[in-house]
PDB file of N, CA and C in Angstrom:
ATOM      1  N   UNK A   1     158.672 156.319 179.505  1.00  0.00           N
ATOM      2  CA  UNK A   1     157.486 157.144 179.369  1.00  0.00           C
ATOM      3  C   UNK A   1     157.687 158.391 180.215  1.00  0.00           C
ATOM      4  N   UNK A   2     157.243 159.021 179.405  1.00  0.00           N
ATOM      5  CA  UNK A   2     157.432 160.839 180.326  1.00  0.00           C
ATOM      6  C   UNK A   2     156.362 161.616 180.265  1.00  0.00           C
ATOM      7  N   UNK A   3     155.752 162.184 181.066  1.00  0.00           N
ATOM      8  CA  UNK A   3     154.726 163.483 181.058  1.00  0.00           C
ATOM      9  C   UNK A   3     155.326 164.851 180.480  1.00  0.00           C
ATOM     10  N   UNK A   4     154.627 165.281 179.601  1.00  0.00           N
ATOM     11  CA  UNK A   4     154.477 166.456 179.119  1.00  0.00           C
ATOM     12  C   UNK A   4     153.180 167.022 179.126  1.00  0.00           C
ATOM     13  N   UNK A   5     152.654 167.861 180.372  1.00  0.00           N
ATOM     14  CA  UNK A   5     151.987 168.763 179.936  1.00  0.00           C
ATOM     15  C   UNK A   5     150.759 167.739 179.466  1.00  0.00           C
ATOM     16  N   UNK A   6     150.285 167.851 178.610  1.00  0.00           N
ATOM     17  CA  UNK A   6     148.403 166.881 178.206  1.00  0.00           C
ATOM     18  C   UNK A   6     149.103 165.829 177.607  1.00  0.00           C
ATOM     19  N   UNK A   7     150.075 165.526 177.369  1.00  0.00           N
ATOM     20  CA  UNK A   7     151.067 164.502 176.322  1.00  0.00           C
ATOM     21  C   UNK A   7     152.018 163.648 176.772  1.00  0.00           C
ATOM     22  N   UNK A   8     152.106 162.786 176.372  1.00  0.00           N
ATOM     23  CA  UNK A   8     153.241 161.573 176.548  1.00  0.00           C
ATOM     24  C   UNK A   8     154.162 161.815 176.098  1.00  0.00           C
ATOM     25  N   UNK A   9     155.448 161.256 176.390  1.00  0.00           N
ATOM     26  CA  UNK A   9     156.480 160.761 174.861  1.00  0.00           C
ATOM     27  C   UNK A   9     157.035 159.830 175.764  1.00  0.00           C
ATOM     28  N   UNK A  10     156.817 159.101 174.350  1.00  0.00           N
ATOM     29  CA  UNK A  10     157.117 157.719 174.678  1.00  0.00           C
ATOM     30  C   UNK A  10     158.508 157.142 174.096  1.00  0.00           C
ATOM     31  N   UNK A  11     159.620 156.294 174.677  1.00  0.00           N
ATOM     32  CA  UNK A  11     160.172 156.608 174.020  1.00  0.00           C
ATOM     33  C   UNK A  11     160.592 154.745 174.142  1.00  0.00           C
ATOM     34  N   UNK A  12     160.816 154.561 172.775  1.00  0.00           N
ATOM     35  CA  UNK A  12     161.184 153.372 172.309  1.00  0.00           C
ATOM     36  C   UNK A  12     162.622 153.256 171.973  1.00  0.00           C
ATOM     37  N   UNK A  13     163.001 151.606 172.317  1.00  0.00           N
ATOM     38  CA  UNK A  13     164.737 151.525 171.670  1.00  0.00           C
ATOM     39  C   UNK A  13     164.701 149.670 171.721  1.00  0.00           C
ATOM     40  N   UNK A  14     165.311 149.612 170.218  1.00  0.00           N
ATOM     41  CA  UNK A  14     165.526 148.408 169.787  1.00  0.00           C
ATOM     42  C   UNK A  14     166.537 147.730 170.374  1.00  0.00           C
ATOM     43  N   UNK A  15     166.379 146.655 171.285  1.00  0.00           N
ATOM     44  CA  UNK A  15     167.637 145.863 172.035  1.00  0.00           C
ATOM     45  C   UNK A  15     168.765 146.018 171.186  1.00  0.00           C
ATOM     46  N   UNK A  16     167.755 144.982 170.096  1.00  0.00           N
ATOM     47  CA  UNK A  16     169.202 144.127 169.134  1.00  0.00           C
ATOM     48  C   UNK A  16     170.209 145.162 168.393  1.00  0.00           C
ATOM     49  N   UNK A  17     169.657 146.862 167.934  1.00  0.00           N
ATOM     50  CA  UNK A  17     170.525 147.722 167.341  1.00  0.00           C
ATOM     51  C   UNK A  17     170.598 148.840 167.991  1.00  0.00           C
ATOM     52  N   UNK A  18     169.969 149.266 169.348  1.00  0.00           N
ATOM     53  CA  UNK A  18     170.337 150.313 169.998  1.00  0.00           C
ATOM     54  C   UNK A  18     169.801 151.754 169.355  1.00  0.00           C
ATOM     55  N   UNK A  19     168.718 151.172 168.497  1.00  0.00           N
ATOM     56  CA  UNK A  19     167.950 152.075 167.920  1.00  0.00           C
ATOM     57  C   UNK A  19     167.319 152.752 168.950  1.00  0.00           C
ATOM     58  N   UNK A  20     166.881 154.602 169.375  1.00  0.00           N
ATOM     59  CA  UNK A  20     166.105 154.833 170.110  1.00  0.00           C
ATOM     60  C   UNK A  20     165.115 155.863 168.688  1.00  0.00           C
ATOM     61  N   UNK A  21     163.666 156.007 169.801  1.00  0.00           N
ATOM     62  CA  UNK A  21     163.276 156.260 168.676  1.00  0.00           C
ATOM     63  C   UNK A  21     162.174 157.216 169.588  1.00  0.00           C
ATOM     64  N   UNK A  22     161.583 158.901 169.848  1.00  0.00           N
ATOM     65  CA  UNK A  22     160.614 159.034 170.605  1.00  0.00           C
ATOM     66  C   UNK A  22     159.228 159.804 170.210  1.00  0.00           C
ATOM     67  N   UNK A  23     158.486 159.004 170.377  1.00  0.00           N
ATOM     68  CA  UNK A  23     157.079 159.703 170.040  1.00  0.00           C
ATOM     69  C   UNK A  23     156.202 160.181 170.938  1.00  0.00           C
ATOM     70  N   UNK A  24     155.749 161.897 170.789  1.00  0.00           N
ATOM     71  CA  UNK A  24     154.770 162.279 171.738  1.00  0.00           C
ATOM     72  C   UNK A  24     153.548 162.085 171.296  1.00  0.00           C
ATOM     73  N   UNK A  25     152.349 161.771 172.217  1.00  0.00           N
ATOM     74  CA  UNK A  25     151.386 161.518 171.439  1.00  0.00           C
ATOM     75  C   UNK A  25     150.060 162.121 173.039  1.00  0.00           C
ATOM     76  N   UNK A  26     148.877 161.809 172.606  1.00  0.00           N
ATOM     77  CA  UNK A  26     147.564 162.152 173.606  1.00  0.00           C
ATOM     78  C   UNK A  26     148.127 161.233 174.405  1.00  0.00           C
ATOM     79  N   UNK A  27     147.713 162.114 176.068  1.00  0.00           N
ATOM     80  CA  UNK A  27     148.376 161.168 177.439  1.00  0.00           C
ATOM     81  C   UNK A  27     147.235 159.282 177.510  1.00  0.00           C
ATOM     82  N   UNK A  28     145.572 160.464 176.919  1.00  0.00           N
ATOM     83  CA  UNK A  28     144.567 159.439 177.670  1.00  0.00           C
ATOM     84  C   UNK A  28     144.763 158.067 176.285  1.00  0.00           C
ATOM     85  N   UNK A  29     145.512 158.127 175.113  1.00  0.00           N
ATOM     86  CA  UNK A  29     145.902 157.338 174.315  1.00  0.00           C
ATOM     87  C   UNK A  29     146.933 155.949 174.925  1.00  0.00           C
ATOM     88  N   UNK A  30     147.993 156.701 175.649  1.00  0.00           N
ATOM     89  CA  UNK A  30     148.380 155.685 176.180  1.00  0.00           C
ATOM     90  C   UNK A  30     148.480 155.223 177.384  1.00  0.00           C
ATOM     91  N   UNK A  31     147.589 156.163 178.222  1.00  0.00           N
ATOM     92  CA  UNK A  31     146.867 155.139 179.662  1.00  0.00           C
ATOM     93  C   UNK A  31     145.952 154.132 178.945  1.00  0.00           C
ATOM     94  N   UNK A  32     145.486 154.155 178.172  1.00  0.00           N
ATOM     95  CA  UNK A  32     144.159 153.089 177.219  1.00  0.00           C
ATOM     96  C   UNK A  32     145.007 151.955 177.281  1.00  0.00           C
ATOM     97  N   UNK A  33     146.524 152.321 176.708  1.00  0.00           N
ATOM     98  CA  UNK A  33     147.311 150.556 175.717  1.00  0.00           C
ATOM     99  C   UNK A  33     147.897 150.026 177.000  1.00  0.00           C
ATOM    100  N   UNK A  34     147.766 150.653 178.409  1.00  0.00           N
ATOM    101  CA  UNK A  34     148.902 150.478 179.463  1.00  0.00           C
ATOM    102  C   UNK A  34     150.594 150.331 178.781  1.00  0.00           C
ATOM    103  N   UNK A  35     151.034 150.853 178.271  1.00  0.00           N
ATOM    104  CA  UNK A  35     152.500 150.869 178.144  1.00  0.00           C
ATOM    105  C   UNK A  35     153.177 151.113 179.226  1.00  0.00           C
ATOM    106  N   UNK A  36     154.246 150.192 179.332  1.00  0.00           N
ATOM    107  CA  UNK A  36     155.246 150.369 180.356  1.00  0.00           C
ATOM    108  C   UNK A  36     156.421 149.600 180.299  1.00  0.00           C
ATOM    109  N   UNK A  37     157.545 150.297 180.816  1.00  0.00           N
ATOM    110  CA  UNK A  37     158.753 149.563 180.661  1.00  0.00           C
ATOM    111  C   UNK A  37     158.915 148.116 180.108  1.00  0.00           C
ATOM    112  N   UNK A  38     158.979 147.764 179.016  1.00  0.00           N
ATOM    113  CA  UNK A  38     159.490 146.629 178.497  1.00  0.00           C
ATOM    114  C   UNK A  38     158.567 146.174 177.418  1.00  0.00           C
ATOM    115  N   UNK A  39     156.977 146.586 177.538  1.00  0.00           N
ATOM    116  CA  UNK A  39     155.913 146.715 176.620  1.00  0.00           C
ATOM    117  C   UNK A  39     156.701 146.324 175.109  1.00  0.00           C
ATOM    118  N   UNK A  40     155.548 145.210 174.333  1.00  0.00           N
ATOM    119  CA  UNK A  40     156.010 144.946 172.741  1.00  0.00           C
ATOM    120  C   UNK A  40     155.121 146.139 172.255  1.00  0.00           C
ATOM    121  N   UNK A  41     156.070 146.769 171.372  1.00  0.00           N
ATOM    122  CA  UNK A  41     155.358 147.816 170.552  1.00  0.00           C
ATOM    123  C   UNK A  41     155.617 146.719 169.049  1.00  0.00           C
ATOM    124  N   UNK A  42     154.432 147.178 168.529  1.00  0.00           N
ATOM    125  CA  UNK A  42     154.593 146.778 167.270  1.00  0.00           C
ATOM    126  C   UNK A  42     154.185 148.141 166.157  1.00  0.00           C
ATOM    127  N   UNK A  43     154.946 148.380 164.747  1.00  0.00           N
ATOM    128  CA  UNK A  43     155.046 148.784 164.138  1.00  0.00           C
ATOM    129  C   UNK A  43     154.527 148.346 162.837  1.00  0.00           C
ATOM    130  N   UNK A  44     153.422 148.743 162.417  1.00  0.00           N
ATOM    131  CA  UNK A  44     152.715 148.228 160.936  1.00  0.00           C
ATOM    132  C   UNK A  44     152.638 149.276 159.800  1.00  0.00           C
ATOM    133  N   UNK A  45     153.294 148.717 158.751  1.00  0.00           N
ATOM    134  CA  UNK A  45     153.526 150.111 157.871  1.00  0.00           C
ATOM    135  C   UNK A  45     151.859 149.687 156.916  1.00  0.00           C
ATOM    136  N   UNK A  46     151.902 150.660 156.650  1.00  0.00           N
ATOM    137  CA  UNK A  46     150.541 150.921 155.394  1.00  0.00           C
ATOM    138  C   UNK A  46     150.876 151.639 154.394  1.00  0.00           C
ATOM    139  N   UNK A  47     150.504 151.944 153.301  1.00  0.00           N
ATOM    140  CA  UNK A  47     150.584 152.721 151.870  1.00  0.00           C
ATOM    141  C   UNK A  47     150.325 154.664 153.082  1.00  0.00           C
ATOM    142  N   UNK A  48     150.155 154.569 153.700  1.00  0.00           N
ATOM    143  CA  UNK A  48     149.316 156.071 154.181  1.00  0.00           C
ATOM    144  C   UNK A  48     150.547 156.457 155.262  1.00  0.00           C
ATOM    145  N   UNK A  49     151.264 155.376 155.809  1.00  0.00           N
ATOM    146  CA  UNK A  49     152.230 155.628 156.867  1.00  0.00           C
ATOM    147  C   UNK A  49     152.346 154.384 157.924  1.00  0.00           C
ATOM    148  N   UNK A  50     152.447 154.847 159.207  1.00  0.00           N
ATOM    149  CA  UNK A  50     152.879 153.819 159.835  1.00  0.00           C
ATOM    150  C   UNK A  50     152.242 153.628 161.344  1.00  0.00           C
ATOM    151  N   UNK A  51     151.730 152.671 161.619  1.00  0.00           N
ATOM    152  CA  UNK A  51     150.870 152.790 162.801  1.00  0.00           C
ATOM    153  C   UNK A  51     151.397 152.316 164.023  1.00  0.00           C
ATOM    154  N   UNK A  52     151.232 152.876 165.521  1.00  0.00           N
ATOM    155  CA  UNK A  52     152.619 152.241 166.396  1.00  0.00           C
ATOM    156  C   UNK A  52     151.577 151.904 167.462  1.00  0.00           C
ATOM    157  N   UNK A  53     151.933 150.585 167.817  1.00  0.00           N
ATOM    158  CA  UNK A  53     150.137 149.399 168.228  1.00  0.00           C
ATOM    159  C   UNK A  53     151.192 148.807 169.538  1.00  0.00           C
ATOM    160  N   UNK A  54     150.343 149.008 170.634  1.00  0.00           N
ATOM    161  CA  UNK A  54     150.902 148.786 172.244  1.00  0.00           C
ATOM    162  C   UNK A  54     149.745 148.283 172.538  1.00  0.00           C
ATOM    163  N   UNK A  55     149.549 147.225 173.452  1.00  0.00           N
ATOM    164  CA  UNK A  55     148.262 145.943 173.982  1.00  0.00           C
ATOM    165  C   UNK A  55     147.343 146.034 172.813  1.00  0.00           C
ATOM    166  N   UNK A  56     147.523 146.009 171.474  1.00  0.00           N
ATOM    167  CA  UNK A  56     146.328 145.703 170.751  1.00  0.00           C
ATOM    168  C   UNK A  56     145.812 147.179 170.090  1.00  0.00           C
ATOM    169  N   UNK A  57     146.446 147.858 170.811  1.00  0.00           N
ATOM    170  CA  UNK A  57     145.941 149.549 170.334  1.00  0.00           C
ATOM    171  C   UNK A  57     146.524 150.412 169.873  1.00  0.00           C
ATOM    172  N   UNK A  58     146.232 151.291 168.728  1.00  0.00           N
ATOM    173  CA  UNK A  58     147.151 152.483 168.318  1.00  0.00           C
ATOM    174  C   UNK A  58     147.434 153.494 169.173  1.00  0.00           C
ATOM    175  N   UNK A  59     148.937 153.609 169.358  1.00  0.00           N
ATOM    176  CA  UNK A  59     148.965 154.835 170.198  1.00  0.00           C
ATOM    177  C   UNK A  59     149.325 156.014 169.407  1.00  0.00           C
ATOM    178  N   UNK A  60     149.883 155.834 167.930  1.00  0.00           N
ATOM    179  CA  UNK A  60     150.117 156.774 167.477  1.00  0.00           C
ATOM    180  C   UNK A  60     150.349 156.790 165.734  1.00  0.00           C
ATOM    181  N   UNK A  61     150.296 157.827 164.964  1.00  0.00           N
ATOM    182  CA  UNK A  61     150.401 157.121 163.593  1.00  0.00           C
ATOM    183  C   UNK A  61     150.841 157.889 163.229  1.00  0.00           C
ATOM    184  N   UNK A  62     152.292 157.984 162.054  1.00  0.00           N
ATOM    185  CA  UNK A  62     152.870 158.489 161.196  1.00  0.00           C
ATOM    186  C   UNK A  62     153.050 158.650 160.255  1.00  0.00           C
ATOM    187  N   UNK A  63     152.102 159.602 159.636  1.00  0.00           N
ATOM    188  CA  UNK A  63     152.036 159.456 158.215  1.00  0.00           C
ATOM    189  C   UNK A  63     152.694 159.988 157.095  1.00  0.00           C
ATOM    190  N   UNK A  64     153.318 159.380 156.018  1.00  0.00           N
ATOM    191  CA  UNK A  64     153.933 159.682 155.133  1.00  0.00           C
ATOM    192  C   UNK A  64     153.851 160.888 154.286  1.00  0.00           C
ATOM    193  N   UNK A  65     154.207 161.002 153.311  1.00  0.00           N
ATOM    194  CA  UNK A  65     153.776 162.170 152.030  1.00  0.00           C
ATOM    195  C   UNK A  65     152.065 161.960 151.474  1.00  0.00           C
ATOM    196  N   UNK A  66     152.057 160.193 151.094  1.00  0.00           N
ATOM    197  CA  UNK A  66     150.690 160.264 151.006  1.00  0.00           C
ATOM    198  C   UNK A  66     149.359 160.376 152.115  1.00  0.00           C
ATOM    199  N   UNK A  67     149.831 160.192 153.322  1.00  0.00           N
ATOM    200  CA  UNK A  67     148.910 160.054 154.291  1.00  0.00           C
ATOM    201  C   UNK A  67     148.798 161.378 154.858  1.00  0.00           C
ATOM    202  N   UNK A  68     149.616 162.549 154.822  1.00  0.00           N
ATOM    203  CA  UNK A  68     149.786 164.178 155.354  1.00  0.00           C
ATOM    204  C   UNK A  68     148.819 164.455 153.755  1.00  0.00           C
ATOM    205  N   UNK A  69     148.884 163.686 152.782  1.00  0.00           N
ATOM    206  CA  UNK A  69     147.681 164.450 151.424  1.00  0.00           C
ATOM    207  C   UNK A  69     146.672 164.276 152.152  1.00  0.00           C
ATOM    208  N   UNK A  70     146.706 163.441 153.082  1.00  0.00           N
ATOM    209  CA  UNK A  70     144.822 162.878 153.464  1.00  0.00           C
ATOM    210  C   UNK A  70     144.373 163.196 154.176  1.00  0.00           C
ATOM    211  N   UNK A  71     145.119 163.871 155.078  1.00  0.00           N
ATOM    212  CA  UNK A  71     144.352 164.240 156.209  1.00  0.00           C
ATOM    213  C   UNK A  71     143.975 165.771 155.938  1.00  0.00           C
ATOM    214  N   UNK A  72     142.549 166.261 156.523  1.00  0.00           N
ATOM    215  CA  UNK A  72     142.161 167.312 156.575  1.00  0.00           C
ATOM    216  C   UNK A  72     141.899 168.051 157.115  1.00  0.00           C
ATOM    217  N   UNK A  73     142.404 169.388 157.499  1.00  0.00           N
ATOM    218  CA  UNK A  73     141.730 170.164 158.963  1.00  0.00           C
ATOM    219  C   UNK A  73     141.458 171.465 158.551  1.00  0.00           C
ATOM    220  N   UNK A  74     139.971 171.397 159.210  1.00  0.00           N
ATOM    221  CA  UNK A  74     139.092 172.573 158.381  1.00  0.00           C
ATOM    222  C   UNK A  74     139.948 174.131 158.646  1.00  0.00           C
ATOM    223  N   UNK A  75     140.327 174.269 159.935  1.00  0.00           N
ATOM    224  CA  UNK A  75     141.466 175.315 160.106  1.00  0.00           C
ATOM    225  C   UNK A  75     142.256 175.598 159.219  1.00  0.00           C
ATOM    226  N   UNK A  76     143.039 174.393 158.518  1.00  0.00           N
ATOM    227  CA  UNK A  76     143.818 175.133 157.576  1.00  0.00           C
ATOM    228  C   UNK A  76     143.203 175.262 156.428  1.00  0.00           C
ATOM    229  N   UNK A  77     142.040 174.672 156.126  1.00  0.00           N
ATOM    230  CA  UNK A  77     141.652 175.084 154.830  1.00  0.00           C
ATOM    231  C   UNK A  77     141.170 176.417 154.964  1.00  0.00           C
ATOM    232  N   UNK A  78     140.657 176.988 155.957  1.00  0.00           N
ATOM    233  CA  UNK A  78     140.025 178.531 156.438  1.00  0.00           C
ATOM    234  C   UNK A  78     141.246 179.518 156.250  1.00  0.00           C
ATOM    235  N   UNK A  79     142.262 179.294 156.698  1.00  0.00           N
ATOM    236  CA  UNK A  79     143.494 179.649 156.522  1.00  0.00           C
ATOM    237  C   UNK A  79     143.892 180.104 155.010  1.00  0.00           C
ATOM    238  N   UNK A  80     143.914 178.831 154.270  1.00  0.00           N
ATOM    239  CA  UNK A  80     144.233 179.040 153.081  1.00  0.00           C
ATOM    240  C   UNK A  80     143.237 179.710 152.631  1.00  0.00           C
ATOM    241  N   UNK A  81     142.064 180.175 152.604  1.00  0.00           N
ATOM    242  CA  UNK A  81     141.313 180.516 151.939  1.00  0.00           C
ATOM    243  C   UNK A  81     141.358 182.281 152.009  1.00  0.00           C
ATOM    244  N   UNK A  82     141.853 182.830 153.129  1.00  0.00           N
ATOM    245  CA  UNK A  82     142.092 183.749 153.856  1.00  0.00           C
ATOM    246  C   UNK A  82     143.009 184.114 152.971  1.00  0.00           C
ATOM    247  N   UNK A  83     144.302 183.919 152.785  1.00  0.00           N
ATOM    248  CA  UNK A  83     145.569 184.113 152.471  1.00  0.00           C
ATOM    249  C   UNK A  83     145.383 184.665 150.866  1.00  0.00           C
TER     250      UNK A  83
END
């Protein structure tokens, strides 16, 4: 775990394949899950993307082609509308 600035990154690696893998995400997100050295992260995929769950809680979610269709932020629609 590392500080950045208002943000975490957290960074994960699979024993068994030496997979590393790192996600920044909101700091007060993962003071909530307590993550720390050795912590089970679990990984749950969905049709929308993929959700990454530390003590019971999402710390972060990655969403696919269909789940970036779903999400909405009025900024960029102001944006586009502009353009």
């Amino acid at each position: 775990i590392e500080n950045a600035g208002n943000s975490v990154i957290v960074v994960l690696k699979d024993v068994s394949t030496g997979v590393t893998v790192s996600i920044k995400t909101v700091a007060g997100s993962v003071g909530t899950a307590s993550v720390a050295i050795g912590t089970v992260v679990t990984v749950i995929a969905d049709a929308s993307g993929h959700a990454i769950m530390a003590s019971g809680k999402v710390i972060a979610f990655i969403p696919n082609e269909i789940g970036k269709s779903l999400i909405y932020s009025k900024k960029a629609a102001e944006r586009g509308a502009r353009s």
